[in-house]
PDB file of N, CA and C in Angstrom:
ATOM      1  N   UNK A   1       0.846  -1.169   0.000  1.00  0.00           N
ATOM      2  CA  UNK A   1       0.000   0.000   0.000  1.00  0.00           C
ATOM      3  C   UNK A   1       0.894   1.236   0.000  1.00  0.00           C
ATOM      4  N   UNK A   2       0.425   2.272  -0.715  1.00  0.00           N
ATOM      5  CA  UNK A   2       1.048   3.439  -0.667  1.00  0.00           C
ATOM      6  C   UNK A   2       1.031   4.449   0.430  1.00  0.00           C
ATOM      7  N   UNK A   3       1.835   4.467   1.425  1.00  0.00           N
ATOM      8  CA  UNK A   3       1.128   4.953   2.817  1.00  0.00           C
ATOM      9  C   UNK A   3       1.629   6.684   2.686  1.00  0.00           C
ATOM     10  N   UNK A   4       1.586   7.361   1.010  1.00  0.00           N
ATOM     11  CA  UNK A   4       1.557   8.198   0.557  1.00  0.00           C
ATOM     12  C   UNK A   4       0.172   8.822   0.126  1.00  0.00           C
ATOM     13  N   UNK A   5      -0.660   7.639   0.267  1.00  0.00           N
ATOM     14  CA  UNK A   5      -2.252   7.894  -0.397  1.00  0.00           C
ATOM     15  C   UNK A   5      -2.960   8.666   0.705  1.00  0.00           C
ATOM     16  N   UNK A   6      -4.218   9.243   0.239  1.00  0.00           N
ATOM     17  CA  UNK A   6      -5.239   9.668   1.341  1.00  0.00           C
ATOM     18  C   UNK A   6      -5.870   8.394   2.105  1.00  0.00           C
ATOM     19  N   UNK A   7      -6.251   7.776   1.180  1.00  0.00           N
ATOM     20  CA  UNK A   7      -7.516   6.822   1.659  1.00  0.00           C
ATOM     21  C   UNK A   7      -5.858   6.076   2.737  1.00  0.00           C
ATOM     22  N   UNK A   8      -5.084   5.116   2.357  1.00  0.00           N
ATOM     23  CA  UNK A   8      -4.270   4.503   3.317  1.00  0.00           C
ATOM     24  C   UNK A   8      -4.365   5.584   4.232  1.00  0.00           C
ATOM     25  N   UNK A   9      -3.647   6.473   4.501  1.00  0.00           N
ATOM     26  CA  UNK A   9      -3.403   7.459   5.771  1.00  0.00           C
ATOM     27  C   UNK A   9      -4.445   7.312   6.704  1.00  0.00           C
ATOM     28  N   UNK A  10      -5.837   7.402   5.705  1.00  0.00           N
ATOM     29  CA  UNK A  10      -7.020   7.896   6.259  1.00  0.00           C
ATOM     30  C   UNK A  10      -7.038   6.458   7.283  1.00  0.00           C
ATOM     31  N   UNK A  11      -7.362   5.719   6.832  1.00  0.00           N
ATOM     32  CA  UNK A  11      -7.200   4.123   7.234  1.00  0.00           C
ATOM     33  C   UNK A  11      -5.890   3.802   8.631  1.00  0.00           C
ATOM     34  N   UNK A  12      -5.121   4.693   8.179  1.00  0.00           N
ATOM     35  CA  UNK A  12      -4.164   3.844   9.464  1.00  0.00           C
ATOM     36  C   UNK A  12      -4.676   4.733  10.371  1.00  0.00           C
ATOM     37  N   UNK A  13      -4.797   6.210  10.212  1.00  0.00           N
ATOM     38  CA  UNK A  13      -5.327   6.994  11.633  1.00  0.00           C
ATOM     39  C   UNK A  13      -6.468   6.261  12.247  1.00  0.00           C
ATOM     40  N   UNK A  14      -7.410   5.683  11.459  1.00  0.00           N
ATOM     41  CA  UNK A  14      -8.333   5.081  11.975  1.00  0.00           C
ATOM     42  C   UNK A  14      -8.201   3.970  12.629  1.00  0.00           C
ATOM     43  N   UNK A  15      -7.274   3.002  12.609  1.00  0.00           N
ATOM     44  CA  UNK A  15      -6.140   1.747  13.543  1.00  0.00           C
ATOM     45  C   UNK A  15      -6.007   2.703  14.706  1.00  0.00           C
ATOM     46  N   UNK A  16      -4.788   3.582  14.476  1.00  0.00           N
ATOM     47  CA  UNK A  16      -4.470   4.074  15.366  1.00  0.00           C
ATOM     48  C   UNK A  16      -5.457   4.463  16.596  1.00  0.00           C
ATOM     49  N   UNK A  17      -6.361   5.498  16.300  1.00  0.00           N
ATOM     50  CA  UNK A  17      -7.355   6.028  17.217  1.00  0.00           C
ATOM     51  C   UNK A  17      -8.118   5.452  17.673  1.00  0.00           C
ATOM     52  N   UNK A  18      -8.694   4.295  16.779  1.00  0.00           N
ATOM     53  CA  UNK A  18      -9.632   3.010  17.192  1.00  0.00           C
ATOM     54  C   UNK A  18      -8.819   2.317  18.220  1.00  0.00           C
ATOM     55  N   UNK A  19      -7.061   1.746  18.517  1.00  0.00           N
ATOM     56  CA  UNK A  19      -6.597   0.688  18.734  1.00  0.00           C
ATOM     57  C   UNK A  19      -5.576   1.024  20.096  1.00  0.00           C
ATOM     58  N   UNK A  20      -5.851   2.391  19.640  1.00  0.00           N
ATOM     59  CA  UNK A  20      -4.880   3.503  20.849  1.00  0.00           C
ATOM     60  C   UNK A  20      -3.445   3.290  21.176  1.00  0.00           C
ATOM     61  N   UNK A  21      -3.115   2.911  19.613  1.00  0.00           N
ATOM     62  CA  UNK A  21      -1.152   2.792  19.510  1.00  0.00           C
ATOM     63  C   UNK A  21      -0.780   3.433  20.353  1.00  0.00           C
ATOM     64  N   UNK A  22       0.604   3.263  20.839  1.00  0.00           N
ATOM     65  CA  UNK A  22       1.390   3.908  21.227  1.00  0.00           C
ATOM     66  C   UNK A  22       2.666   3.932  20.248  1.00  0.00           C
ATOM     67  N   UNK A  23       3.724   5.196  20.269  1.00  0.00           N
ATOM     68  CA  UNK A  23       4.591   5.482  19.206  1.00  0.00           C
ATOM     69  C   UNK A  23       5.317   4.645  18.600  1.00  0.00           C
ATOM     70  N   UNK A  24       5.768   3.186  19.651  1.00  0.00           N
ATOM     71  CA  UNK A  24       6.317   2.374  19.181  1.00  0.00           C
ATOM     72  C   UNK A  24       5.166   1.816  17.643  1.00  0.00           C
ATOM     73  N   UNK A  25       4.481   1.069  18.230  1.00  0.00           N
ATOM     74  CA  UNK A  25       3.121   0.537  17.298  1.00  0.00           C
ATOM     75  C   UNK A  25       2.560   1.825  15.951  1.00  0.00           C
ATOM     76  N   UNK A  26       3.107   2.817  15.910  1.00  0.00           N
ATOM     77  CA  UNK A  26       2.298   3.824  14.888  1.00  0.00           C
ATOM     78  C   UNK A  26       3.656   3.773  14.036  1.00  0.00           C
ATOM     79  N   UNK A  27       4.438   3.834  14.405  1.00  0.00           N
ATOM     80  CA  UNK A  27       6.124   3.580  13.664  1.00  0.00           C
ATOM     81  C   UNK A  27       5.641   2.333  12.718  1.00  0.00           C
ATOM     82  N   UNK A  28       5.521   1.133  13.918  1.00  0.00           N
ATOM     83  CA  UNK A  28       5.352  -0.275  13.132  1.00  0.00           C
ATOM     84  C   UNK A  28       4.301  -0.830  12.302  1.00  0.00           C
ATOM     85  N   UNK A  29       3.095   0.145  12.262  1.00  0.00           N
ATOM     86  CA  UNK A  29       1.807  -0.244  11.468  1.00  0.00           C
ATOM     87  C   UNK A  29       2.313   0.715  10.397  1.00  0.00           C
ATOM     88  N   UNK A  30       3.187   1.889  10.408  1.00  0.00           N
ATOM     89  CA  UNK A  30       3.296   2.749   9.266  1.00  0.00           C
ATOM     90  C   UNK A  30       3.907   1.926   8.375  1.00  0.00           C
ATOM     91  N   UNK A  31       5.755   1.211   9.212  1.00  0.00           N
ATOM     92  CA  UNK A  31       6.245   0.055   8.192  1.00  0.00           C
ATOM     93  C   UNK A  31       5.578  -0.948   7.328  1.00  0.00           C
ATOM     94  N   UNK A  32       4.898  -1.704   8.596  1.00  0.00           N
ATOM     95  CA  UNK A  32       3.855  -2.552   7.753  1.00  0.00           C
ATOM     96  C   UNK A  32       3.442  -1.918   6.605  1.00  0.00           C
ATOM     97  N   UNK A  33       2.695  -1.196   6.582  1.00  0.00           N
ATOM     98  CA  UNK A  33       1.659  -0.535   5.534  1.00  0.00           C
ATOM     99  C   UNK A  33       2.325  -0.638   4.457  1.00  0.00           C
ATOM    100  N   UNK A  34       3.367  -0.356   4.123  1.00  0.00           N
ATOM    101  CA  UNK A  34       3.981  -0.039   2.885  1.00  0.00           C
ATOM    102  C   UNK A  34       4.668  -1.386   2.433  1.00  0.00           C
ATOM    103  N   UNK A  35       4.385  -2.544   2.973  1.00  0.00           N
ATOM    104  CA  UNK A  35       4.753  -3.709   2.531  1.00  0.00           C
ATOM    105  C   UNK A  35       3.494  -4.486   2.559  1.00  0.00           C
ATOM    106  N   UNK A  36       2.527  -4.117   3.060  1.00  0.00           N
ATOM    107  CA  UNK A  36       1.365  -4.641   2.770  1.00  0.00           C
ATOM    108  C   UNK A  36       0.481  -4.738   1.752  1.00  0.00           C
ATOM    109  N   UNK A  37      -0.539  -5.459   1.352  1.00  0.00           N
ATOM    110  CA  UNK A  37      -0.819  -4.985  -0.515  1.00  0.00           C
ATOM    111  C   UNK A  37      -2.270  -4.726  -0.027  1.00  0.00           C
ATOM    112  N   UNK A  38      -2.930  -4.615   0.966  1.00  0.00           N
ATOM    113  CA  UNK A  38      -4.373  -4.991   1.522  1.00  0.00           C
ATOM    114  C   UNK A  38      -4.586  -4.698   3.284  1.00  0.00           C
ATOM    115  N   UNK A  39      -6.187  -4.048   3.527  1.00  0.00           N
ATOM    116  CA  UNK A  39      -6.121  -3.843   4.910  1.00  0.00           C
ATOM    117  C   UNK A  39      -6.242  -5.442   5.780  1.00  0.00           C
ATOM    118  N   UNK A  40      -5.931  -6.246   5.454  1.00  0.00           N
ATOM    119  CA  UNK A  40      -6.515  -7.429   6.060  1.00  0.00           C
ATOM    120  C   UNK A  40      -5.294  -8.345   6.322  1.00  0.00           C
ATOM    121  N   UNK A  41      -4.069  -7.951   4.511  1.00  0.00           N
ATOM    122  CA  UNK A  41      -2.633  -8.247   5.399  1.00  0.00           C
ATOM    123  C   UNK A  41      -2.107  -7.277   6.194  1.00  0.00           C
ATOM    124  N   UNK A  42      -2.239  -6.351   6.587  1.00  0.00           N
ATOM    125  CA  UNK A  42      -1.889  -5.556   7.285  1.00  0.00           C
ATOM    126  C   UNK A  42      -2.341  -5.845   8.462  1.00  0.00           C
ATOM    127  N   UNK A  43      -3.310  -6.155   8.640  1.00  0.00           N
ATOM    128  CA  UNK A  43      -4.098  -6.937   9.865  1.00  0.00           C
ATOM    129  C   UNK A  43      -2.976  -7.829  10.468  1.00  0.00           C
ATOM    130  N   UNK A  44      -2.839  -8.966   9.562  1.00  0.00           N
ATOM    131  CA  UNK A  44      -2.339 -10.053   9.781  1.00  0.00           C
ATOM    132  C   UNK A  44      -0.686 -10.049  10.186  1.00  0.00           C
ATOM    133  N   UNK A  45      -0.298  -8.517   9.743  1.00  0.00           N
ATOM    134  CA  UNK A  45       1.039  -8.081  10.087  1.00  0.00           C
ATOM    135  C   UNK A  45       1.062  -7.776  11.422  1.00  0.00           C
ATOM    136  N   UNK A  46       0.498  -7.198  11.684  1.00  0.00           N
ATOM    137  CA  UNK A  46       0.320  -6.524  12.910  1.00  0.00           C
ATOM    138  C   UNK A  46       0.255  -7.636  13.843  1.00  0.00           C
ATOM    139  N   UNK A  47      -0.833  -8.434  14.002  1.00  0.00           N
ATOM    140  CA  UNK A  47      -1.154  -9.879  14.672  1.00  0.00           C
ATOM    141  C   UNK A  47       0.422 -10.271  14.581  1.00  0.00           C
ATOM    142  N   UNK A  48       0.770 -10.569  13.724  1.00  0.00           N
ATOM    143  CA  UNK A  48       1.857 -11.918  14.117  1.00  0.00           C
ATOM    144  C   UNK A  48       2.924 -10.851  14.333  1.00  0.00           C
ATOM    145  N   UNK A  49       3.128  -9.412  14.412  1.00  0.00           N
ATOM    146  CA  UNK A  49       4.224  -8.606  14.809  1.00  0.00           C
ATOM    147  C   UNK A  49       4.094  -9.009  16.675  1.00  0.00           C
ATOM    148  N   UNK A  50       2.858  -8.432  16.350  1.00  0.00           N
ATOM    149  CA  UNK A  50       2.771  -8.288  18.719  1.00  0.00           C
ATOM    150  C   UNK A  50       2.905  -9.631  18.985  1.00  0.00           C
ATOM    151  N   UNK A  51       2.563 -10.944  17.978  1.00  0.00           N
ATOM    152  CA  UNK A  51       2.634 -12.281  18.527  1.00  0.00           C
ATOM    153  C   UNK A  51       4.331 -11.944  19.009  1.00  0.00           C
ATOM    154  N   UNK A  52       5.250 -11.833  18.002  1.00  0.00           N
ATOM    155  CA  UNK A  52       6.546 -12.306  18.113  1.00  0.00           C
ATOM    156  C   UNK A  52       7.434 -10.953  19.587  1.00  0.00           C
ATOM    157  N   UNK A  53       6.407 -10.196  19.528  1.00  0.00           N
ATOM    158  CA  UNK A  53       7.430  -9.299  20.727  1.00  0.00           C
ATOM    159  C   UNK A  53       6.444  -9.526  21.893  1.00  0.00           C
TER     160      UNK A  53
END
């Protein structure tokens, strides 16, 4: 995903505020994002990120 787009941006603020990141986690959903192709792998990034820390 292009985490240059509106709609992505729009989308991760909405993680964020919904999920109540903290800076570490808004860093790491931003990475994700841009290796992600979809909100659902991005999902699934996230899941198995907090699994492994």
């Amino acid at each position: 995903m292009n985490v240059n787009d509106v709609s992505v941006l729009e989308m991760i603020n909405r993680i964020i505020a919904s999920d109540r990141l903290n800076k570490k986690q808004i860093l790491q959903i931003v990475q994700l994002a841009s290796i992600a192709d979809n909100l659902k792998e991005l999902e699934e990034n996230m899941r198995w990120e907090s699994a492994k820390s």
